[in-house]
C-alpha atoms as a PDB file:
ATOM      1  CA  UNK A   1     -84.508-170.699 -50.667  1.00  0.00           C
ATOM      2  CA  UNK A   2     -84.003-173.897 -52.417  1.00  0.00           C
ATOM      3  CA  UNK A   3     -80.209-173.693 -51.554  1.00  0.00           C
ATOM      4  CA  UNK A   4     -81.092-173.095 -47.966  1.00  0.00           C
ATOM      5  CA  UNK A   5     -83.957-175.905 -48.097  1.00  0.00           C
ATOM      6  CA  UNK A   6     -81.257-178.274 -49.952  1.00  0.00           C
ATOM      7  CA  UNK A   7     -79.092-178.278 -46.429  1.00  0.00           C
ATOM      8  CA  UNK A   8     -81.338-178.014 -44.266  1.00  0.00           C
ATOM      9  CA  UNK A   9     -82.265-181.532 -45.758  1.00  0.00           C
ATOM     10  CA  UNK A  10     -79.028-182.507 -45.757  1.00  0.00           C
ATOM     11  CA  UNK A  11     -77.915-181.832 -41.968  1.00  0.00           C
ATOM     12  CA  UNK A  12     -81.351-183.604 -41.190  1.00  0.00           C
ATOM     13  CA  UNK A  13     -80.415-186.656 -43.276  1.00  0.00           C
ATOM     14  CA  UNK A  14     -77.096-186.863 -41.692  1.00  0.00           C
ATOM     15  CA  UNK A  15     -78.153-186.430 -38.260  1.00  0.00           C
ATOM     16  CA  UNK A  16     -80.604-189.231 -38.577  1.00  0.00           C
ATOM     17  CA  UNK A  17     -77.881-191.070 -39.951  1.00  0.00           C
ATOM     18  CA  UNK A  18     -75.045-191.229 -37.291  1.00  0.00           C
ATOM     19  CA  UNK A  19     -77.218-193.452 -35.308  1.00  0.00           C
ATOM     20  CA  UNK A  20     -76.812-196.368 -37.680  1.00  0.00           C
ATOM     21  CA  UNK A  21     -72.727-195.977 -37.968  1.00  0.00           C
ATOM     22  CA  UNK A  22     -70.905-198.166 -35.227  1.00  0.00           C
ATOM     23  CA  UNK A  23     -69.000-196.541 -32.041  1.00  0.00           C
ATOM     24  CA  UNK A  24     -65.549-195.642 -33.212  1.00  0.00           C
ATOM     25  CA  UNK A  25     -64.204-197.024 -29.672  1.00  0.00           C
ATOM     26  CA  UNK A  26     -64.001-200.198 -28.275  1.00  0.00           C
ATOM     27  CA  UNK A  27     -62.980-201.354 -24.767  1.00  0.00           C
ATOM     28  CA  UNK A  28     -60.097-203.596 -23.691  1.00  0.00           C
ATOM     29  CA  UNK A  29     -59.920-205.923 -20.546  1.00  0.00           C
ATOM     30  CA  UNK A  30     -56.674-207.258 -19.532  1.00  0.00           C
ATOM     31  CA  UNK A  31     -57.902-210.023 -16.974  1.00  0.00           C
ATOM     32  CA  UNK A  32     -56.003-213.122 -15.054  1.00  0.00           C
ATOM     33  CA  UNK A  33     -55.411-214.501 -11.874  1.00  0.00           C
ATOM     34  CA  UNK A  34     -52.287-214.611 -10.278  1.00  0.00           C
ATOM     35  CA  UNK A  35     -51.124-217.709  -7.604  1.00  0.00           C
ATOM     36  CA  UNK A  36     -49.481-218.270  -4.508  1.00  0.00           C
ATOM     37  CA  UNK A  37     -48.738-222.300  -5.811  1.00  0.00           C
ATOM     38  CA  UNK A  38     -45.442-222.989  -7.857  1.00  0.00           C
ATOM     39  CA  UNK A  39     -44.468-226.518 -10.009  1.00  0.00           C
ATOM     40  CA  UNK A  40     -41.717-227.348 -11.380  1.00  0.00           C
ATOM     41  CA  UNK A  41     -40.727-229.977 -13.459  1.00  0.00           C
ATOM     42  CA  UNK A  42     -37.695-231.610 -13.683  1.00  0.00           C
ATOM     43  CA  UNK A  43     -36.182-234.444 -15.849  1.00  0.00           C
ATOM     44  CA  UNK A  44     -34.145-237.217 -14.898  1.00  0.00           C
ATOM     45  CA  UNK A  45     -30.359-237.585 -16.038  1.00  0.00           C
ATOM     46  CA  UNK A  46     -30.371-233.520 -16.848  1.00  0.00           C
ATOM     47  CA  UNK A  47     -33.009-233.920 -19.204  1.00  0.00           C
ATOM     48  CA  UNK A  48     -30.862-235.532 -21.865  1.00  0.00           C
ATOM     49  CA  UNK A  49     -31.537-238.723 -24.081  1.00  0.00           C
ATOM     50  CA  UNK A  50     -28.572-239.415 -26.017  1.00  0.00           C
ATOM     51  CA  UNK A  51     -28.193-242.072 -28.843  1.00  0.00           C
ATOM     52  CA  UNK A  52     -24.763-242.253 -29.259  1.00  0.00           C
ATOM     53  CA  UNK A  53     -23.187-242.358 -32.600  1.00  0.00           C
ATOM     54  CA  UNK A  54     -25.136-244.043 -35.350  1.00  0.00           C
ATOM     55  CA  UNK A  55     -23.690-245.208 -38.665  1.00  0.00           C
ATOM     56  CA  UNK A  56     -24.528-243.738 -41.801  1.00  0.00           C
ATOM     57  CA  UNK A  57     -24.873-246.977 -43.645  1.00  0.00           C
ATOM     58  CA  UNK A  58     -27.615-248.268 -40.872  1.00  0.00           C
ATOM     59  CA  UNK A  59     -29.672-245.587 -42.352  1.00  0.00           C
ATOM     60  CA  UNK A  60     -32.781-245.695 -44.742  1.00  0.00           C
ATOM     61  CA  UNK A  61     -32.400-244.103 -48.122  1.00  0.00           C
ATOM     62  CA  UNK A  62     -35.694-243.823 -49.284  1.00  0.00           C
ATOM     63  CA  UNK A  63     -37.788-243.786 -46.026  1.00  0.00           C
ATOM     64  CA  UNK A  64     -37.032-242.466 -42.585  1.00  0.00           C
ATOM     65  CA  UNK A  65     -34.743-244.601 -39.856  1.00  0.00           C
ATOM     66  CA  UNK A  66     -36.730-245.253 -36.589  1.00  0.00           C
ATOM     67  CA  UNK A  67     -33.699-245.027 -33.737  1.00  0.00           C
ATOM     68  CA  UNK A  68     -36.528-246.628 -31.534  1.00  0.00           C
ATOM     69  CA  UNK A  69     -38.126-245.568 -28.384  1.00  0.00           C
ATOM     70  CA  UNK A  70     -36.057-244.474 -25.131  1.00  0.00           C
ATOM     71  CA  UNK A  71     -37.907-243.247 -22.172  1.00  0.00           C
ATOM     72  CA  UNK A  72     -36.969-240.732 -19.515  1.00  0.00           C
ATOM     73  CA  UNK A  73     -38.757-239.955 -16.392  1.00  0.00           C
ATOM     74  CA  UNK A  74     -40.217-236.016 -15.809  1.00  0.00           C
ATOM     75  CA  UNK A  75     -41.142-234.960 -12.167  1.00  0.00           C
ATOM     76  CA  UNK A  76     -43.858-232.244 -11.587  1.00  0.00           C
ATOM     77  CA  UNK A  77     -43.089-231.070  -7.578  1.00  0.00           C
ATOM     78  CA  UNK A  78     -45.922-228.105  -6.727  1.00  0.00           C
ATOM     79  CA  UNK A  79     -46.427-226.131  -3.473  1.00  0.00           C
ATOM     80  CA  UNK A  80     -49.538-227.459  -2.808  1.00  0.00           C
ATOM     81  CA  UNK A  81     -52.170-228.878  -4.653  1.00  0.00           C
ATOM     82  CA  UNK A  82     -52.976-227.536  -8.005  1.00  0.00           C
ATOM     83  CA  UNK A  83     -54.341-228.077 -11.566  1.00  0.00           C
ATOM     84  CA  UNK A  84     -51.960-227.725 -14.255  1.00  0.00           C
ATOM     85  CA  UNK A  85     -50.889-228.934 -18.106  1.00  0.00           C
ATOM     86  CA  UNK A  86     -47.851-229.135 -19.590  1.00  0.00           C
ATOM     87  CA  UNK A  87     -47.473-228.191 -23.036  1.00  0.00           C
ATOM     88  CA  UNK A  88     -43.970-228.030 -25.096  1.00  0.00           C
ATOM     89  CA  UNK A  89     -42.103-225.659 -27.072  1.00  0.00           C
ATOM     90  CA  UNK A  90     -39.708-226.644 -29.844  1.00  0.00           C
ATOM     91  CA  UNK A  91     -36.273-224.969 -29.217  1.00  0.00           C
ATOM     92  CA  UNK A  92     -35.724-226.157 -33.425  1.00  0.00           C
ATOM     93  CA  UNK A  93     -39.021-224.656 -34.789  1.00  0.00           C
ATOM     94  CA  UNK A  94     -39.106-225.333 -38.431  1.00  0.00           C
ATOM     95  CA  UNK A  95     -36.939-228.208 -38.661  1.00  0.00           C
ATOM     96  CA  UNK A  96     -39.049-231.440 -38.749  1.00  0.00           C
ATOM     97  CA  UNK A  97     -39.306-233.080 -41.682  1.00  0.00           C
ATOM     98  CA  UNK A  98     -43.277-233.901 -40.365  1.00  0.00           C
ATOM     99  CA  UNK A  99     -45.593-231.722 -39.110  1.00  0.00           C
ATOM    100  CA  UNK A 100     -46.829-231.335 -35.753  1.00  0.00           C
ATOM    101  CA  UNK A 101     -43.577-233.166 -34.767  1.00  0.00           C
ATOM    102  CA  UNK A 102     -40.473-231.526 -32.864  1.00  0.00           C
ATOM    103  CA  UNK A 103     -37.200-231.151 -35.140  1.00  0.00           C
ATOM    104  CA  UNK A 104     -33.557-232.448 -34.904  1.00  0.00           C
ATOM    105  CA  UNK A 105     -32.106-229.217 -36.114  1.00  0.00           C
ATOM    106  CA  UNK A 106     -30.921-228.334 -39.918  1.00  0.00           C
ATOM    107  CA  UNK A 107     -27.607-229.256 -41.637  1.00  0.00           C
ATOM    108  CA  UNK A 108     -25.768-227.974 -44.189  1.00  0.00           C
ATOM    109  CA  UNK A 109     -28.166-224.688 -43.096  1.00  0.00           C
ATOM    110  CA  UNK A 110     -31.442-226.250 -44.996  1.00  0.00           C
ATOM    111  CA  UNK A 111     -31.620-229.455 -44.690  1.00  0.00           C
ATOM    112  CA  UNK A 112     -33.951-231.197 -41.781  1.00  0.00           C
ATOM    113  CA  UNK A 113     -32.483-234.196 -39.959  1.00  0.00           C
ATOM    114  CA  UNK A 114     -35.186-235.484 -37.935  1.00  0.00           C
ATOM    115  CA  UNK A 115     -37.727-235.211 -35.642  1.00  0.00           C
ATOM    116  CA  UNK A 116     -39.348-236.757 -33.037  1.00  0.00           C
ATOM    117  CA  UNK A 117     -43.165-237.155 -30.735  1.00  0.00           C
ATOM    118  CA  UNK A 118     -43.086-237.041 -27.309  1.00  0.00           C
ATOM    119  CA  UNK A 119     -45.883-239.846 -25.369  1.00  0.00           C
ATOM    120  CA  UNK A 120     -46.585-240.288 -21.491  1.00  0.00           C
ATOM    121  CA  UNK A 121     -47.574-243.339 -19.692  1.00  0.00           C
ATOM    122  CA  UNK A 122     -47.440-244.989 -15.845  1.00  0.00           C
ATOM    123  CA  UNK A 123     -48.186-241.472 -14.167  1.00  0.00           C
ATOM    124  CA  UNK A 124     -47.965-241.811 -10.148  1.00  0.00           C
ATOM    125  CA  UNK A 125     -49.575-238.879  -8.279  1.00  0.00           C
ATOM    126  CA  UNK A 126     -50.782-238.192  -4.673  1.00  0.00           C
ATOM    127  CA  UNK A 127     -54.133-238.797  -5.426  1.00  0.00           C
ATOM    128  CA  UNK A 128     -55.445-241.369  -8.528  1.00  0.00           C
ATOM    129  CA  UNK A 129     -54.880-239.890 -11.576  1.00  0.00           C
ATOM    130  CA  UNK A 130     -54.627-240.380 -15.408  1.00  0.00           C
ATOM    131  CA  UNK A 131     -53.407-238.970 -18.225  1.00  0.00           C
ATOM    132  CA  UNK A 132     -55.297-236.732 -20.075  1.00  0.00           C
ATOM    133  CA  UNK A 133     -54.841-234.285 -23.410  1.00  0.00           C
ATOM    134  CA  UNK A 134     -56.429-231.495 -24.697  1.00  0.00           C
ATOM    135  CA  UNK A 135     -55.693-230.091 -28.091  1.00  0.00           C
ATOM    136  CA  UNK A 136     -57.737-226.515 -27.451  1.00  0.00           C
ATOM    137  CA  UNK A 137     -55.683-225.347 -24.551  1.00  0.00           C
ATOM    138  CA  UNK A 138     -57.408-226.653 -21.883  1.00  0.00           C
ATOM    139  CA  UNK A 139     -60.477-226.048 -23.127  1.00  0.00           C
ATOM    140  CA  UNK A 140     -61.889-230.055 -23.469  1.00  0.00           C
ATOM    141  CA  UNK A 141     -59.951-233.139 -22.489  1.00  0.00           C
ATOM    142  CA  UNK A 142     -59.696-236.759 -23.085  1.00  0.00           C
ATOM    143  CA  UNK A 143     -58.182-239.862 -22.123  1.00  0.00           C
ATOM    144  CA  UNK A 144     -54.694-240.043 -22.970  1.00  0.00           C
ATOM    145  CA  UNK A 145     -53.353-243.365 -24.112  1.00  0.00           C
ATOM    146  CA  UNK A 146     -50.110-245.135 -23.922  1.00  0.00           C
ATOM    147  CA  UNK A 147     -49.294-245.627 -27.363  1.00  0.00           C
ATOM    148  CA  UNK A 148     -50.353-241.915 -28.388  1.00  0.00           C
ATOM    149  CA  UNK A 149     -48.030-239.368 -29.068  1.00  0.00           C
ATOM    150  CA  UNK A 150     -48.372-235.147 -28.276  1.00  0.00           C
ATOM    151  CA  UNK A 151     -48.512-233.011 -31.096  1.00  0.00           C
ATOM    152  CA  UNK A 152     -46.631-230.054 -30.624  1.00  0.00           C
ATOM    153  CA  UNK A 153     -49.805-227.581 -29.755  1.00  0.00           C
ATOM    154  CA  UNK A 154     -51.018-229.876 -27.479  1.00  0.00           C
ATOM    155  CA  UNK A 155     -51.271-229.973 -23.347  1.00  0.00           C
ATOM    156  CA  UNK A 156     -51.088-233.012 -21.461  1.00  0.00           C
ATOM    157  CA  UNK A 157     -53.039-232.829 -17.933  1.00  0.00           C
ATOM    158  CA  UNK A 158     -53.542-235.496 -14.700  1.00  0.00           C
ATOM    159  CA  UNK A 159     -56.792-236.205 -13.577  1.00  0.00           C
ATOM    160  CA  UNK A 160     -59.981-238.621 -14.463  1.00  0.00           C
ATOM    161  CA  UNK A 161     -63.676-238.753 -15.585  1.00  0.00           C
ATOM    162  CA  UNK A 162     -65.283-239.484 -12.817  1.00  0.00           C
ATOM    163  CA  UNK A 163     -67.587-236.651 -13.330  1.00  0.00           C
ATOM    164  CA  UNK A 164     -68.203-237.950 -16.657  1.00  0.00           C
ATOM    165  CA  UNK A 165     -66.249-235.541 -18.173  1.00  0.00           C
ATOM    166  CA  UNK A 166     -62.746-235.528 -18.243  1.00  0.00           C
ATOM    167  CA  UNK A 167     -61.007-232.841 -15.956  1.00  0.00           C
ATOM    168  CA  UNK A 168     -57.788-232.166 -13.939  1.00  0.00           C
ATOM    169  CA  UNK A 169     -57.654-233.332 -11.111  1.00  0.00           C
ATOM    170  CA  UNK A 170     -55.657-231.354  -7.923  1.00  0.00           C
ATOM    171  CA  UNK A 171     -52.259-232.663  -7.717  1.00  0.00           C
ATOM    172  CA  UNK A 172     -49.305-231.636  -5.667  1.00  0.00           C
ATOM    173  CA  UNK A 173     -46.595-234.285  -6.809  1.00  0.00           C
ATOM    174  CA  UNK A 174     -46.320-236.342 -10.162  1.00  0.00           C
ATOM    175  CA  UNK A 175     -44.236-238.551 -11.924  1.00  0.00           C
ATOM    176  CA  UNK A 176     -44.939-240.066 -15.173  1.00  0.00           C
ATOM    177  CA  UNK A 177     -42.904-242.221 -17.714  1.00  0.00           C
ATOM    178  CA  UNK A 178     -42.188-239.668 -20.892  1.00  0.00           C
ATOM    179  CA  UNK A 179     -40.869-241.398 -23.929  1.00  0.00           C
ATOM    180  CA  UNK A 180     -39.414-240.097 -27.440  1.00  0.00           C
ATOM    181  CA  UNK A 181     -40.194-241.918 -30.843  1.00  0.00           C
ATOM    182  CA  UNK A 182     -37.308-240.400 -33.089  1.00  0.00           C
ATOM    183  CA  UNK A 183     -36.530-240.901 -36.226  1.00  0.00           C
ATOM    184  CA  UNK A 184     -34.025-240.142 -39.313  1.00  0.00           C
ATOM    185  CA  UNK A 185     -35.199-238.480 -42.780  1.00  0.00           C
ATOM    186  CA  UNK A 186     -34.309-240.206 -45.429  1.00  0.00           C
ATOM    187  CA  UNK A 187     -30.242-239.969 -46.289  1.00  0.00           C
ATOM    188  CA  UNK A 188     -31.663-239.120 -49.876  1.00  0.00           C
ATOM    189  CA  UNK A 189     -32.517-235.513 -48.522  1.00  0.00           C
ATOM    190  CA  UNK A 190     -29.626-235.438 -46.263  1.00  0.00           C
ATOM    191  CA  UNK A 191     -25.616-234.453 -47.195  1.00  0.00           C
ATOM    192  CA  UNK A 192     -23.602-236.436 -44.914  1.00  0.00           C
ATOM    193  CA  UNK A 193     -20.498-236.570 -45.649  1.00  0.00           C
ATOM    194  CA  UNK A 194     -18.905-235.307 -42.148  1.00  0.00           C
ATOM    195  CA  UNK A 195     -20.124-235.987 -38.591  1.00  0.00           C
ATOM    196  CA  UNK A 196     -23.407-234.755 -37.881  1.00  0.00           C
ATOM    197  CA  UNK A 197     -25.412-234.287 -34.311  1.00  0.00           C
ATOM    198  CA  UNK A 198     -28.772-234.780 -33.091  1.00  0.00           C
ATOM    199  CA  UNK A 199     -29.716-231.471 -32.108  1.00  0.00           C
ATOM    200  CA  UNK A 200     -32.947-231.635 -30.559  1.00  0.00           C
ATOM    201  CA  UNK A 201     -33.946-229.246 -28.348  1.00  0.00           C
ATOM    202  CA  UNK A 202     -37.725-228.652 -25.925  1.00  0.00           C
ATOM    203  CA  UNK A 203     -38.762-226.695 -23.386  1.00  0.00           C
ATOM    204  CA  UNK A 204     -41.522-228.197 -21.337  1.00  0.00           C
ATOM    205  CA  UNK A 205     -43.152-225.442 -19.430  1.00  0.00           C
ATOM    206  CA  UNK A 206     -46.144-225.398 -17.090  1.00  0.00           C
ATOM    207  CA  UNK A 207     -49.864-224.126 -17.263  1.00  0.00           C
ATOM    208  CA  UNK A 208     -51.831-223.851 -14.220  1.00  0.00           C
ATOM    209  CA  UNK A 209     -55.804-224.183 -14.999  1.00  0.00           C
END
């Protein structure tokens, strides 16, 4: 009897029990909206900025070489009116010797040449705009000055605060003044003892909001 009792109790203990455990299922939603606008952005002069050949004795030994700033002008053409950012991908992940900052490439297989920001000014759009960044995705925005520079997670947007808060604004054509602040590590950490090239390399891509 007291065997039989014993689970009896059991089974009830268990059965009141199950209703405290969690489901062993959850539920997935794949959402998203898809478009009928395209933009695409282009780069003047192929997208290239090229410094030439530098001399190894106008570097720094002992703290980075600033080549200076050149600027090159980046076109965003869309269908029709739409809000978008543009964010960046570094082609030479890995290979700045600062982080947050895009990379020159390695030599001698380790060894990091360079890097470089990437900063936006004088946008022109069909409607008055400014420049704006956001450092969540997209998910809060704020003025976007001149002498700032984009880290590498960040998204750059057109639009204004006349709301108050700072949003993107509907644009259909934009052009806007991109410059590059490079510079040189140190020849201390660098082996250069043959001809070496810049080899930076970005993807600028769009994201419509």
């Amino acid at each position: 009897m007291n065997k039989h009792l014993s689970l009896l109790t059991a089974a009830l203990l268990l059965t009141g029990a199950s209703s405290a455990f969690a489901a062993s299922q959850t539920d997935l939603k794949v959402t998203g909206t898809i478009t009928p606008v395209a933009c695409e952005p282009t780069l003047a002069n192929g997208g290239v900025v090229d410094y030439a050949k530098i001399s190894f004795k106008d570097l720094n030994e002992a703290v980075p070489t600033v080549l200076g700033v050149e600027t090159i002008q980046l076109t965003v053409s869309c269908t029709a009116s739409a809000q978008f950012a543009i964010s960046t991908i570094d082609n030479r992940p890995g290979t700045s010797f600062v982080p947050a900052q895009m990379g020159l490439g390695l030599i001698n297989g380790t060894e990091k040449l360079g890097t470089y920001q990437l900063g936006f000014k004088n946008p022109v759009a069909d409607v008055p705009v400014r420049i704006m960044s956001s450092y969540n995705e997209g998910d809060t925005w704020s003025e976007f000055f001149d002498d700032g520079s984009m880290a590498t997670n960040d998204w750059i947007a057109f639009g204004n605060n006349t709301s108050g808060t700072w949003t993107p604004e509907f644009v259909e054509n934009v052009t806007v003044d991109m410059w590059l602040h490079t510079q040189i590590a140190p020849t201390n950490s660098l082996t250069l003892t043959d001809e070496v090239k810049l080899d930076g390399n970005a993807t600028l891509q769009i994201k419509y909001l």
